[in-house]
Protein backbone atom coordinates (compact mmCIF):
# COMPACT_ATOMS: atom_id res chain seq x y z
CA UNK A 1 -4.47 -14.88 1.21
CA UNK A 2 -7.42 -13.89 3.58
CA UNK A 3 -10.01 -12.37 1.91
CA UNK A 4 -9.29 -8.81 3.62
CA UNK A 5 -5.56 -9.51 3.64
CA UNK A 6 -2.83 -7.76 5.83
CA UNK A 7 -0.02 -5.52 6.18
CA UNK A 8 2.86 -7.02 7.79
CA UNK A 9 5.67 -4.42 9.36
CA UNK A 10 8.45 -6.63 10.49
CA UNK A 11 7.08 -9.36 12.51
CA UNK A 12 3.58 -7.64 13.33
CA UNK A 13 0.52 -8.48 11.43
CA UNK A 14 -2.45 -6.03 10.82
CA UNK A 15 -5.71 -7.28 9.24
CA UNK A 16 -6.60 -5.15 6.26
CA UNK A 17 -10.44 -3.54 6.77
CA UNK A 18 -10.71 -1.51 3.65
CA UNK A 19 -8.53 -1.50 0.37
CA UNK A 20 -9.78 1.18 -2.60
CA UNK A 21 -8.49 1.46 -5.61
CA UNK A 22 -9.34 4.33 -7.92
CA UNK A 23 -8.98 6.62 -10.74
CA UNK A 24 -9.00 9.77 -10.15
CA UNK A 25 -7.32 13.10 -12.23
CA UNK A 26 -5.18 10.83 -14.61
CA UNK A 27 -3.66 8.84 -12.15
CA UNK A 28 -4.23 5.45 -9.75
CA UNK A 29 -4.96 5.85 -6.28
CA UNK A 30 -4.59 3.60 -3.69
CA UNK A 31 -5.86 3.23 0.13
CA UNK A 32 -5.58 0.60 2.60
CA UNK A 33 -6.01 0.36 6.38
CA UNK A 34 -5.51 -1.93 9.25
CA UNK A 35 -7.44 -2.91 12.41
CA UNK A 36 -5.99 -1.55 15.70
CA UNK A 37 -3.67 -3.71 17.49
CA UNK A 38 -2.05 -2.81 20.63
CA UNK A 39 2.08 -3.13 20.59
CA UNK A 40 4.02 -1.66 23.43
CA UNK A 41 1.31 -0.30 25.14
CA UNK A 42 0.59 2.05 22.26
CA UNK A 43 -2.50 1.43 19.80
CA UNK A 44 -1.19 0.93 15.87
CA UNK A 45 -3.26 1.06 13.05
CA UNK A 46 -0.96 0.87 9.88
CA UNK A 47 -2.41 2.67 6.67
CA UNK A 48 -0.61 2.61 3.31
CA UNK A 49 -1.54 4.24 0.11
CA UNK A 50 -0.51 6.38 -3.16
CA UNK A 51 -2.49 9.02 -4.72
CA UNK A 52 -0.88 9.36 -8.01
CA UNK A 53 0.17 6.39 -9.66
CA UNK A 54 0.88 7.17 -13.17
CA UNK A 55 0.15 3.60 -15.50
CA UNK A 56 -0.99 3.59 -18.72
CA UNK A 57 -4.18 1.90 -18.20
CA UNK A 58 -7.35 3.19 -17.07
CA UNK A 59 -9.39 0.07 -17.46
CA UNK A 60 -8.47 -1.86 -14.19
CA UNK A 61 -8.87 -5.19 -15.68
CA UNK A 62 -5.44 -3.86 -17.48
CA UNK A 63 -3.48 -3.84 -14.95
CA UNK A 64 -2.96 -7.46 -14.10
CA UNK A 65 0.21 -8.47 -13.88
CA UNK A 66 1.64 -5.00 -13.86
CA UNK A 67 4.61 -4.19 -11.40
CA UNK A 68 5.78 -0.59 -10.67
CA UNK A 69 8.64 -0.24 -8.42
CA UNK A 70 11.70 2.71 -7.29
CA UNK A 71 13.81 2.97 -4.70
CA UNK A 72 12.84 6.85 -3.12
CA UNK A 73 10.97 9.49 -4.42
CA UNK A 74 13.95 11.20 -6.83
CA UNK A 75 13.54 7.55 -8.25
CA UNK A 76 9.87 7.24 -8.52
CA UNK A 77 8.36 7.20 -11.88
CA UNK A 78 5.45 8.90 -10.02
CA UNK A 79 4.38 12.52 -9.41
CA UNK A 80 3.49 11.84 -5.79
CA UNK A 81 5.35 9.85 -3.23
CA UNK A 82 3.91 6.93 -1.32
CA UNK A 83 3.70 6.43 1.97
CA UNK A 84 2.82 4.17 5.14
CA UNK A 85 1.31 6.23 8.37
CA UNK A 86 1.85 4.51 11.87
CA UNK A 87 2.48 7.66 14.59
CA UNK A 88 3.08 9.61 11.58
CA UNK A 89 3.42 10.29 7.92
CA UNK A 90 6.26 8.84 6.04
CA UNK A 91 7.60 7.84 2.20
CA UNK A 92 7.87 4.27 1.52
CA UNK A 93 11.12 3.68 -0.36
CA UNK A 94 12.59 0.30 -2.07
CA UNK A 95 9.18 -0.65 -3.18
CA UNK A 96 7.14 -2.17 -5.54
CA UNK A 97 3.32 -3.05 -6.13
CA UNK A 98 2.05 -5.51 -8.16
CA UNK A 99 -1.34 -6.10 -9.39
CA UNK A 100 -2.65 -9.35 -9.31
CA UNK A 101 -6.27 -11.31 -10.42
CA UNK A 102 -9.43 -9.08 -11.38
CA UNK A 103 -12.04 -10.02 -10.90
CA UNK A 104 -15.73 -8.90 -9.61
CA UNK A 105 -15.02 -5.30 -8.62
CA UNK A 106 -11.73 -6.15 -6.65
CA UNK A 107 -8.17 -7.07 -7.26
CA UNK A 108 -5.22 -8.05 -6.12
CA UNK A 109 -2.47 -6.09 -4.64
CA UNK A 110 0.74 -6.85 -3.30
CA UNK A 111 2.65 -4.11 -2.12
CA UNK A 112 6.29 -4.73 -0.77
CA UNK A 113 9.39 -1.82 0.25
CA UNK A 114 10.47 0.07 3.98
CA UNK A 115 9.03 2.69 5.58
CA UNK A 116 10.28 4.97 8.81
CA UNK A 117 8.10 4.91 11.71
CA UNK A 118 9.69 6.01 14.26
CA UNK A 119 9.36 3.94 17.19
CA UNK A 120 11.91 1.91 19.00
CA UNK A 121 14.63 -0.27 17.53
CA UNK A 122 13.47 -2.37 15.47
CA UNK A 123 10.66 -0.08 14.45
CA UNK A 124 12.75 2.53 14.10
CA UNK A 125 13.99 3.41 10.33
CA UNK A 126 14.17 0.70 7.59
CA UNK A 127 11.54 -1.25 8.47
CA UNK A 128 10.06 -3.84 5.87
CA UNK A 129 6.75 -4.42 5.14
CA UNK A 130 4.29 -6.21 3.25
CA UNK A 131 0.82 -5.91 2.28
CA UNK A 132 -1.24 -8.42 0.13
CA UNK A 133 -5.19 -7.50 -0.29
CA UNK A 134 -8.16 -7.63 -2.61
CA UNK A 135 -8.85 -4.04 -3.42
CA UNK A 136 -12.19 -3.07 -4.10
CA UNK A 137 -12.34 -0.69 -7.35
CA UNK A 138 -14.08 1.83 -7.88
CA UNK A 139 -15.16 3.31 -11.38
CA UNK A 140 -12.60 5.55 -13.11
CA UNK A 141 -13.61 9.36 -12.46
């Protein structure tokens, strides 16, 4: 995996240049976003993130090897939905994140699932993605 990492939405590619992970109010949050590409004739700039995971660790060392996953937001065992923005904002559903290595301040994500955005077919609705990235961390709040 690159060192920044990437979030893949069918067969485009999008170079990660920030990933955060933090604790804030009693739950995880996480933020990621892409470099620019142009597709179509239209600039895209994929971000993906959730701002209320709800795990029972707050040290992140301890979440390792934790996966969380649901299939829409009546599913999710999280108070807040989350959600990939392309042209606009919009619920990821059939997902699942999965924390991988700690170490130095970062970790390991790998975030999986579809998302609408909206575009032509095959951007349309249903579109998979996936995003693996070293997250930096910051200290719980």
């Amino acid at each position: 995996m690159p060192s920044n990492g990437y979030i893949t939405l069918r067969d485009r590619t999008f170079a990660v240049n920030a990933a955060r992970l933090s604790y804030q109010h009693g739950g995880w949050c996480i933020e990621i976003e892409t470099e620019s590409e142009e597709f179509d004739g239209e600039r895209w700039a994929p971000s993906l993130y959730h701002q209320g995971l709800k795990l029972d660790v707050i040290d992140p060392a301890k979440l390792v090897g934790i996966t969380t996953a649901w299939r829409d937001s009546a599913d999710s065992p999280h108070p807040e939905i989350g959600a990939m923005h392309v042209f606009g904002h919009h619920e990821v559903r059939d997902t699942a994140i999965t924390f991988g290595a700690y170490s130095a301040g970062q970790i390991e994500l790998t975030w999986n699932g579809t998302c609408d955005i909206f575009w032509a077919s095959p951007f349309s609705v249903d579109v998979p993605f996936t995003c693996r990235c070293a997250c930096a961390v910051d200290p719980a709040q």
